[in-house]
PDB file of N, CA and C in Angstrom:
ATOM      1  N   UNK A   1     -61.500 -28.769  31.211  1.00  0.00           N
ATOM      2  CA  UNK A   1     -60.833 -29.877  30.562  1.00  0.00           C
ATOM      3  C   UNK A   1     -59.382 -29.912  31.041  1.00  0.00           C
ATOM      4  N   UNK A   2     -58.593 -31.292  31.282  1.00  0.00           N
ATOM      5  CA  UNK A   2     -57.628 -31.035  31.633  1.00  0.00           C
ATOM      6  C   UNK A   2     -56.343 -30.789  30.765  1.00  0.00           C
ATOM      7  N   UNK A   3     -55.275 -30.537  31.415  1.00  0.00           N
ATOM      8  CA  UNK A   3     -54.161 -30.799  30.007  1.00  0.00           C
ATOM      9  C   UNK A   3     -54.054 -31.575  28.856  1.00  0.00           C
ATOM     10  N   UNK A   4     -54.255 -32.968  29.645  1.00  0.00           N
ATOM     11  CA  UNK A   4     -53.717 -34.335  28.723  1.00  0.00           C
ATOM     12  C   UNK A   4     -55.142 -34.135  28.055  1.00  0.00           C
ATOM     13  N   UNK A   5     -56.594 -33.552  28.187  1.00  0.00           N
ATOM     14  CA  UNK A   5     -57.586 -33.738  27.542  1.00  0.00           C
ATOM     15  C   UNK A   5     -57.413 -33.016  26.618  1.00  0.00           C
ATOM     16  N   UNK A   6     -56.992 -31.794  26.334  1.00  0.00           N
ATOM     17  CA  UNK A   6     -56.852 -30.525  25.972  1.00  0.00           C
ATOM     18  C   UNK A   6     -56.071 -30.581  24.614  1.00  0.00           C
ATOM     19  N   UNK A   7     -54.326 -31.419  25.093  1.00  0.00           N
ATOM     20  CA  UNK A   7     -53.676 -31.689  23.903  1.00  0.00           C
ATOM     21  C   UNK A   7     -54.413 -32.476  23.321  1.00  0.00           C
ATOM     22  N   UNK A   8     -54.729 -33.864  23.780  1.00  0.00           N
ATOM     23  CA  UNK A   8     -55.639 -34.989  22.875  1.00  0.00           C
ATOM     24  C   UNK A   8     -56.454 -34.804  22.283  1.00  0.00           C
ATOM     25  N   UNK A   9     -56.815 -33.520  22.196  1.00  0.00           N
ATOM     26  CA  UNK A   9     -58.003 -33.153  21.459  1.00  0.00           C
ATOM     27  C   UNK A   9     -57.322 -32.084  20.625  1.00  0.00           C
ATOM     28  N   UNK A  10     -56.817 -31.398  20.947  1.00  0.00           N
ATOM     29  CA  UNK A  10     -55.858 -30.658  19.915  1.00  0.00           C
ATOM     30  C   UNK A  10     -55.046 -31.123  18.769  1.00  0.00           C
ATOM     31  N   UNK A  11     -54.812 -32.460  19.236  1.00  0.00           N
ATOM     32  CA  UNK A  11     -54.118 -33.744  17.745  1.00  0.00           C
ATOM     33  C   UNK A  11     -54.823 -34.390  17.344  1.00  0.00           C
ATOM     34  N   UNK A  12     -56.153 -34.788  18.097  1.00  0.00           N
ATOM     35  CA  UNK A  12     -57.033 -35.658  17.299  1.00  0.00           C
ATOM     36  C   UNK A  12     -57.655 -34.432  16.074  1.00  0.00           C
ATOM     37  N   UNK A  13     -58.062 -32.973  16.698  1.00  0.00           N
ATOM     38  CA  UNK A  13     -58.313 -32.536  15.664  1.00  0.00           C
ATOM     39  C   UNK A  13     -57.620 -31.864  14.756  1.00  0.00           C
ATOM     40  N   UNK A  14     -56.112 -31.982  14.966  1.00  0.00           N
ATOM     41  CA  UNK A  14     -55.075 -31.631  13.418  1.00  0.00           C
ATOM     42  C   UNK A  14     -54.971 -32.479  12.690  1.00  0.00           C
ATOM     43  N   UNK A  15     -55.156 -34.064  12.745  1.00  0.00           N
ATOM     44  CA  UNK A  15     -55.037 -35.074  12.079  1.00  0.00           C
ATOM     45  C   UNK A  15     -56.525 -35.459  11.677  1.00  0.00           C
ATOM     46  N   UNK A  16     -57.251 -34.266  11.479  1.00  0.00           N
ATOM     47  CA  UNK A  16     -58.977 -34.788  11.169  1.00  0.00           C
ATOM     48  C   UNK A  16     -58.831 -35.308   9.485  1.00  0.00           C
ATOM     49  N   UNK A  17     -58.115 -34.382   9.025  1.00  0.00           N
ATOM     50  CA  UNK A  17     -57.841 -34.860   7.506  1.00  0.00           C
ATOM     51  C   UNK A  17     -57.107 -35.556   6.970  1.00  0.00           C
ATOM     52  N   UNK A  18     -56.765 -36.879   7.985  1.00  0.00           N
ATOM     53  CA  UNK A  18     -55.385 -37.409   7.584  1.00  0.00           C
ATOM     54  C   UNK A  18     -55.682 -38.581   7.120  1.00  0.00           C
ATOM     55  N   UNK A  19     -55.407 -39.331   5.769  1.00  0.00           N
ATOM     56  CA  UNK A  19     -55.651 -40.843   5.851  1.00  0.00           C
ATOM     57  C   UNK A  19     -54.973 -41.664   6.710  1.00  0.00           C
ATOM     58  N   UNK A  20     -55.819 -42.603   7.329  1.00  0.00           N
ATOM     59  CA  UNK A  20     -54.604 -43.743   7.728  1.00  0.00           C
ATOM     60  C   UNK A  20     -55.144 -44.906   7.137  1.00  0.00           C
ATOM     61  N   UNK A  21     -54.375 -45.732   7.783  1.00  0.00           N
ATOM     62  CA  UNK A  21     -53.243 -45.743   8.155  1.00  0.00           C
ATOM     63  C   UNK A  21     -51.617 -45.071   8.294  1.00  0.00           C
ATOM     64  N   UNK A  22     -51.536 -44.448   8.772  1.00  0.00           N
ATOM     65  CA  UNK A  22     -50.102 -43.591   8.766  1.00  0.00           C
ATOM     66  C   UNK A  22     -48.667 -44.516   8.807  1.00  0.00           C
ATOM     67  N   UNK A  23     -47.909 -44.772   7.951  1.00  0.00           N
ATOM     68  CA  UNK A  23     -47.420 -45.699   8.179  1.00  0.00           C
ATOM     69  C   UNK A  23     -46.191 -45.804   8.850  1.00  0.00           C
ATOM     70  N   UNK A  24     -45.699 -44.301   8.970  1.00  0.00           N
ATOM     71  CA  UNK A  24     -44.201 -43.888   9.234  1.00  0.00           C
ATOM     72  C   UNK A  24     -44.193 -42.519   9.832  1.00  0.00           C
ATOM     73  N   UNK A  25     -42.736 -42.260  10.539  1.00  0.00           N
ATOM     74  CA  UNK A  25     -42.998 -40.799  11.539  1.00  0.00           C
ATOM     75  C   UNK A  25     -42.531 -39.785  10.717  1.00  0.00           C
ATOM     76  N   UNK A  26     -42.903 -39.949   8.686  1.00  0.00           N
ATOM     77  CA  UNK A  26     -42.212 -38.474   8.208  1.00  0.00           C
ATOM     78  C   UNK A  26     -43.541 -38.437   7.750  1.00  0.00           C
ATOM     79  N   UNK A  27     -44.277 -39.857   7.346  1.00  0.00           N
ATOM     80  CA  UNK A  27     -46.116 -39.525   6.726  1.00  0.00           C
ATOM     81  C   UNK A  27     -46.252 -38.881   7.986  1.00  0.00           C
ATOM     82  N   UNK A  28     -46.393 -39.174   9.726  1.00  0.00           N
ATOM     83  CA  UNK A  28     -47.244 -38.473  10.230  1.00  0.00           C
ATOM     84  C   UNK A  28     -47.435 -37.000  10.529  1.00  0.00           C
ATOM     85  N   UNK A  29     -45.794 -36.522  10.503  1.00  0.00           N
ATOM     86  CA  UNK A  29     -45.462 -34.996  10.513  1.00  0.00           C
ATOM     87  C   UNK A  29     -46.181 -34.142   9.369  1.00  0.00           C
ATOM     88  N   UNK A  30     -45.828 -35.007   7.886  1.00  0.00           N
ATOM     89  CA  UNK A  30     -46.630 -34.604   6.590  1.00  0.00           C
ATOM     90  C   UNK A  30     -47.896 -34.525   6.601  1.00  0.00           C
ATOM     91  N   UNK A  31     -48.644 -35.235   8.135  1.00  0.00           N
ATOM     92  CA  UNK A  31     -50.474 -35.352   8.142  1.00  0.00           C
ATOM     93  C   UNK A  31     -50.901 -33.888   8.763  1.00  0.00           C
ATOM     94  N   UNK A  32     -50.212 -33.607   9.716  1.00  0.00           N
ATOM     95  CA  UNK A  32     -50.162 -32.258  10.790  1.00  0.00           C
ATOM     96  C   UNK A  32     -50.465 -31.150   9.589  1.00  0.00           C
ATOM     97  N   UNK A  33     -51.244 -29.793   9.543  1.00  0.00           N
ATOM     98  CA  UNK A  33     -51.410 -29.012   9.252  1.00  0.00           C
ATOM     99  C   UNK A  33     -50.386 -28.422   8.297  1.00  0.00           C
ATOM    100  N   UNK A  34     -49.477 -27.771   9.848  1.00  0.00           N
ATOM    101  CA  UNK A  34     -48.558 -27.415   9.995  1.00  0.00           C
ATOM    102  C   UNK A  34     -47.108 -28.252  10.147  1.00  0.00           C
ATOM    103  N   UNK A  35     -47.319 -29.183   9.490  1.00  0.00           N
ATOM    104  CA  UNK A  35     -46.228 -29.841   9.379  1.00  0.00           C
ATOM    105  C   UNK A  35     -45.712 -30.125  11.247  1.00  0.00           C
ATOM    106  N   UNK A  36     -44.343 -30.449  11.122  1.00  0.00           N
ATOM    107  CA  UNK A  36     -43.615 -30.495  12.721  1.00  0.00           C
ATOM    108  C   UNK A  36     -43.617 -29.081  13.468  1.00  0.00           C
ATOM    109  N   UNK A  37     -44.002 -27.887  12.877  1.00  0.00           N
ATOM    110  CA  UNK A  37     -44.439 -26.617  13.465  1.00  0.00           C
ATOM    111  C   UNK A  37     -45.965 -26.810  14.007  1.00  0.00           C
ATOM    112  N   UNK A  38     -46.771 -27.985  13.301  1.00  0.00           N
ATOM    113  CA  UNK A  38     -47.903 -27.751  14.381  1.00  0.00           C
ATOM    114  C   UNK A  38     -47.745 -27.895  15.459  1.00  0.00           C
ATOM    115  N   UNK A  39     -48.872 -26.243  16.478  1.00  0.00           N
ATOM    116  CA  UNK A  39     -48.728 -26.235  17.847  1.00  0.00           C
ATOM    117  C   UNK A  39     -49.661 -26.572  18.725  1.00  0.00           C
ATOM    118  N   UNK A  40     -49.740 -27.223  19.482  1.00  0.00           N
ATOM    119  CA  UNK A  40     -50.848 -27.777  20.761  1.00  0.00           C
ATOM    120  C   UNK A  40     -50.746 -26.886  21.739  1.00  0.00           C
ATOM    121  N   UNK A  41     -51.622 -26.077  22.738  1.00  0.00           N
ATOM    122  CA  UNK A  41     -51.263 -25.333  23.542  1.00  0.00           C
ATOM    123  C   UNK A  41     -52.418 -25.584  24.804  1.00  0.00           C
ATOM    124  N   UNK A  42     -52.297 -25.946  26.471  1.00  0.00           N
ATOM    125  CA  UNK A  42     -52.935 -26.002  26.978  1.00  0.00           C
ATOM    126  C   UNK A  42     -51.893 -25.493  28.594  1.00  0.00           C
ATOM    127  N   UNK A  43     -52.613 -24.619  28.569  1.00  0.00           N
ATOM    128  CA  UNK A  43     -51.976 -23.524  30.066  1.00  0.00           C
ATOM    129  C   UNK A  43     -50.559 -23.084  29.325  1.00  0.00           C
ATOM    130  N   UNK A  44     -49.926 -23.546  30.181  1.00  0.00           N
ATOM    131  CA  UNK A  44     -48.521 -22.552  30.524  1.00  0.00           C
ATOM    132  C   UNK A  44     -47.524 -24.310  29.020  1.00  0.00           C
ATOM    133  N   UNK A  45     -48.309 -24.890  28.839  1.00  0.00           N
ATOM    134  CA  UNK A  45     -47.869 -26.349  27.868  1.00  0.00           C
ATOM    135  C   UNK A  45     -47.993 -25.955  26.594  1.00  0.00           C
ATOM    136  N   UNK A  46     -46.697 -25.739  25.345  1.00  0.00           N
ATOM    137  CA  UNK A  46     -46.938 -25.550  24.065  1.00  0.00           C
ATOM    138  C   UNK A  46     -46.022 -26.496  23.399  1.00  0.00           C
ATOM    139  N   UNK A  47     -46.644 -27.617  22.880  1.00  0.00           N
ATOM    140  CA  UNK A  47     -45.812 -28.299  22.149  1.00  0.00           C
ATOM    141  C   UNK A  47     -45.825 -28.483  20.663  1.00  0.00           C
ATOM    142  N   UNK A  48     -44.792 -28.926  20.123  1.00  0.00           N
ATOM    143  CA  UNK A  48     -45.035 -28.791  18.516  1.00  0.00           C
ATOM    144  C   UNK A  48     -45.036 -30.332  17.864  1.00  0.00           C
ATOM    145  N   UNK A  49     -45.400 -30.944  16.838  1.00  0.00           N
ATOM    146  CA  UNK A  49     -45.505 -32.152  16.586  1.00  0.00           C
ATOM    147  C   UNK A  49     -44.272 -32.472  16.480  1.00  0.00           C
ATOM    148  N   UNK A  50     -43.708 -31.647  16.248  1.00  0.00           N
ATOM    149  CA  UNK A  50     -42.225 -32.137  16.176  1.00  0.00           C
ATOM    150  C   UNK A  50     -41.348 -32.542  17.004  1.00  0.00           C
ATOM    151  N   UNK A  51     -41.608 -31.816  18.405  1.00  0.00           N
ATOM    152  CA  UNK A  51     -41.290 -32.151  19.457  1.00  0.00           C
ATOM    153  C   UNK A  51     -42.134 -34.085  20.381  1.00  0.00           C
ATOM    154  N   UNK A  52     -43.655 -33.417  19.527  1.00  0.00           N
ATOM    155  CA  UNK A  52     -43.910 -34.872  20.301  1.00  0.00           C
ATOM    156  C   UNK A  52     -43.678 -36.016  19.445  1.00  0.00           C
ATOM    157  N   UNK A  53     -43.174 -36.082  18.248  1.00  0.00           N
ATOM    158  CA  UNK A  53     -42.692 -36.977  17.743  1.00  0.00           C
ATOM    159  C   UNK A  53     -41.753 -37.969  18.194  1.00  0.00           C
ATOM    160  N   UNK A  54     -41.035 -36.680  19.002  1.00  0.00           N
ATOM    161  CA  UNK A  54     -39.621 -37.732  19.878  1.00  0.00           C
ATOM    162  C   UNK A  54     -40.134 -38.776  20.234  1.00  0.00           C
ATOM    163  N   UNK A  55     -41.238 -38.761  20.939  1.00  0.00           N
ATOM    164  CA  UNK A  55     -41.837 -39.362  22.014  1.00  0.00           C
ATOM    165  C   UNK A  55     -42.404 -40.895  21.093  1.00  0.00           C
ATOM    166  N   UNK A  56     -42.644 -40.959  19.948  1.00  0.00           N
ATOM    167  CA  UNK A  56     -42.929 -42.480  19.123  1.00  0.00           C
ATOM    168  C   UNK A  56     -41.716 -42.702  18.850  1.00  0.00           C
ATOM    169  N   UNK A  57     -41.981 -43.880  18.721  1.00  0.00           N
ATOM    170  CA  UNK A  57     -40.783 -44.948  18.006  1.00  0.00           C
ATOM    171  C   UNK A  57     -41.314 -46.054  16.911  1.00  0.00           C
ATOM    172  N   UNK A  58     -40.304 -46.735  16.446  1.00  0.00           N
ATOM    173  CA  UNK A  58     -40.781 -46.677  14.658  1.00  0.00           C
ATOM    174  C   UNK A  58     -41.603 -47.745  15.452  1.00  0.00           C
ATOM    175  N   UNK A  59     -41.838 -48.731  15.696  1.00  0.00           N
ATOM    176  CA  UNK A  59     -42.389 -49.740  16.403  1.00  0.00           C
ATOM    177  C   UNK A  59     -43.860 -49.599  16.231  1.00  0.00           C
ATOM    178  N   UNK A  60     -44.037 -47.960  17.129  1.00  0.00           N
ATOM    179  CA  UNK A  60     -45.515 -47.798  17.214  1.00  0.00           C
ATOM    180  C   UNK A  60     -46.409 -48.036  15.688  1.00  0.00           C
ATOM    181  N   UNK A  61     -45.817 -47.699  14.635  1.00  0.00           N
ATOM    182  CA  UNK A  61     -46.373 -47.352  13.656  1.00  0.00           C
ATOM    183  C   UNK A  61     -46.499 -48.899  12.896  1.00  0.00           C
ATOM    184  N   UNK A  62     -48.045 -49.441  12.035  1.00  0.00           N
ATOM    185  CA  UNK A  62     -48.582 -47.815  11.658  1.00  0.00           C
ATOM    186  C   UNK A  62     -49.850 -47.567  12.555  1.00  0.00           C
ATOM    187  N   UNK A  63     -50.285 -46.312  12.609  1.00  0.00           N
ATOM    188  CA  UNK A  63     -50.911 -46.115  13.547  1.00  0.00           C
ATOM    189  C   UNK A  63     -52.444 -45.754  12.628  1.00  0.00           C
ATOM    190  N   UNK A  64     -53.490 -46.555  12.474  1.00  0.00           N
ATOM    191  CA  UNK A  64     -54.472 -46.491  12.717  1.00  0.00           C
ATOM    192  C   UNK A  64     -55.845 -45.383  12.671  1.00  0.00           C
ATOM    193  N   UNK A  65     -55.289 -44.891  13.474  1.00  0.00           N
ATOM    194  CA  UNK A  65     -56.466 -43.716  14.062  1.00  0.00           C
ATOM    195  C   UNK A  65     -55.754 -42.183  14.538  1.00  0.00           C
ATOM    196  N   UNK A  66     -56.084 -40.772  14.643  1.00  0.00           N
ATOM    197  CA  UNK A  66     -55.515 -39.946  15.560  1.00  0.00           C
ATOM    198  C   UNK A  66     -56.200 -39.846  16.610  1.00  0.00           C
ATOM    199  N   UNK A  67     -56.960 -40.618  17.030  1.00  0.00           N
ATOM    200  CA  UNK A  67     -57.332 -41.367  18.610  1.00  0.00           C
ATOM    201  C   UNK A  67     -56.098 -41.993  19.230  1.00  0.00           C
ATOM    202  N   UNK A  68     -55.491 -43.285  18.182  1.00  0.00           N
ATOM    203  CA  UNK A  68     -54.429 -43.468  19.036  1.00  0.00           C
ATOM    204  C   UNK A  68     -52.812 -42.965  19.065  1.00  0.00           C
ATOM    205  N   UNK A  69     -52.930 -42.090  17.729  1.00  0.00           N
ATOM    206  CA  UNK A  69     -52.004 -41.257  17.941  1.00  0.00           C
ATOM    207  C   UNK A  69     -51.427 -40.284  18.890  1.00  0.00           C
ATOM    208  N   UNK A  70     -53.170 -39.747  19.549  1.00  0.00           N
ATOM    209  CA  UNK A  70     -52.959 -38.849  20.368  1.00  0.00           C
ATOM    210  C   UNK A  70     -52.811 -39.710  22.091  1.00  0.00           C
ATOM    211  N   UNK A  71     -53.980 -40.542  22.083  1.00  0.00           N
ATOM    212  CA  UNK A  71     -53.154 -41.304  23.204  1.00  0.00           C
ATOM    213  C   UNK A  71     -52.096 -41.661  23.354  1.00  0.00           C
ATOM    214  N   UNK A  72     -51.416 -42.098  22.493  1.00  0.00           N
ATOM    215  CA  UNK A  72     -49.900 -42.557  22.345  1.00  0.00           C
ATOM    216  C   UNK A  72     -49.108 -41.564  23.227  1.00  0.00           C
ATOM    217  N   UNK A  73     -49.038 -40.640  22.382  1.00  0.00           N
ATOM    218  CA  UNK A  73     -48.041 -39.380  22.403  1.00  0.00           C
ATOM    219  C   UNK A  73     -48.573 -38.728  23.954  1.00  0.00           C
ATOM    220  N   UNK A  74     -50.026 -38.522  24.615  1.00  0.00           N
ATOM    221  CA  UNK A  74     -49.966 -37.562  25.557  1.00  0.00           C
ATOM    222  C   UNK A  74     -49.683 -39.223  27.062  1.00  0.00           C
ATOM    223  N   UNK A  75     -49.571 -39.786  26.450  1.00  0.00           N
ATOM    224  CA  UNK A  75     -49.532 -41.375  27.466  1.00  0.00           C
ATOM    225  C   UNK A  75     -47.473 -41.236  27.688  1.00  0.00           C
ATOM    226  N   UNK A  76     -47.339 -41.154  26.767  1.00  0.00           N
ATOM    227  CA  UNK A  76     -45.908 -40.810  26.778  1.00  0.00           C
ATOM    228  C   UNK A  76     -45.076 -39.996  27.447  1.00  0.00           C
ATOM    229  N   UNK A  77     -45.780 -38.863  27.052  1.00  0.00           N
ATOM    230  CA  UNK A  77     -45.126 -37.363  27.944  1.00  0.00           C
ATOM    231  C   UNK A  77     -45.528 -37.255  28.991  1.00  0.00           C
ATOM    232  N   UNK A  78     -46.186 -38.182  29.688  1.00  0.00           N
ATOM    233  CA  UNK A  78     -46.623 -38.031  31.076  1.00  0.00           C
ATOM    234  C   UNK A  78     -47.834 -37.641  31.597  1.00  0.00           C
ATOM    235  N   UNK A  79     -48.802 -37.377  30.377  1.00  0.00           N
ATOM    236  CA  UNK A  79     -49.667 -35.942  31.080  1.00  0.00           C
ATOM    237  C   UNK A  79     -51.762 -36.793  31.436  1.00  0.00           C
TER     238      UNK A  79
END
C-alpha cells in the first residue's frame, strides 16, 4: 500500500466513530481519538491531526464523510 493509501486509511479509520457532518476544525480535532495528538504513521511519515489540520481551511467544512476528510487532507500535503 502506498503512503497517501496508508495515511487515508489511517484517518478514515480514526474518524470511524465520528458523526457528521463535522461542521468546524475544533469538532473535527474533538472527532480524532486522540484528539490533535492523533498519529498516522506510514514509513519514515508521522503525522498528527493536528498538524494536518493546517492543511484545511474553514471553507472546506462541513465535511460530510472521513472519506473526504481524508482525501482532502492527504490531496493537500502532496502525497
Amino acid at each position: 500500500m502506498s503512503v497517501r493509501e496508508t495515511i487515508k486509511s489511517q484517518i478514515i479509520g480514526a474518524l470511524k466513530g465520528a458523526a457528521f457532518p463535522i461542521i468546524s476544525p475544533e469538532a473535527l480535532l474533538a472527532a480524532f481519538p486522540n484528539g490533535a495528538e492523533t498519529t498516522c504513521v506510514a514509513g519514515d511519515l508521522k503525522v498528527t491531526a493536528g498538524e494536518a489540520g493546517k492543511l484545511l481551511r474553514v471553507d472546506d467544512f462541513p465535511f460530510a464523510s472521513a472519506e473526504v476528510v481524508a482525501e482532502t487532507i492527504v490531496s493537500r500535503a502532496g502525497l
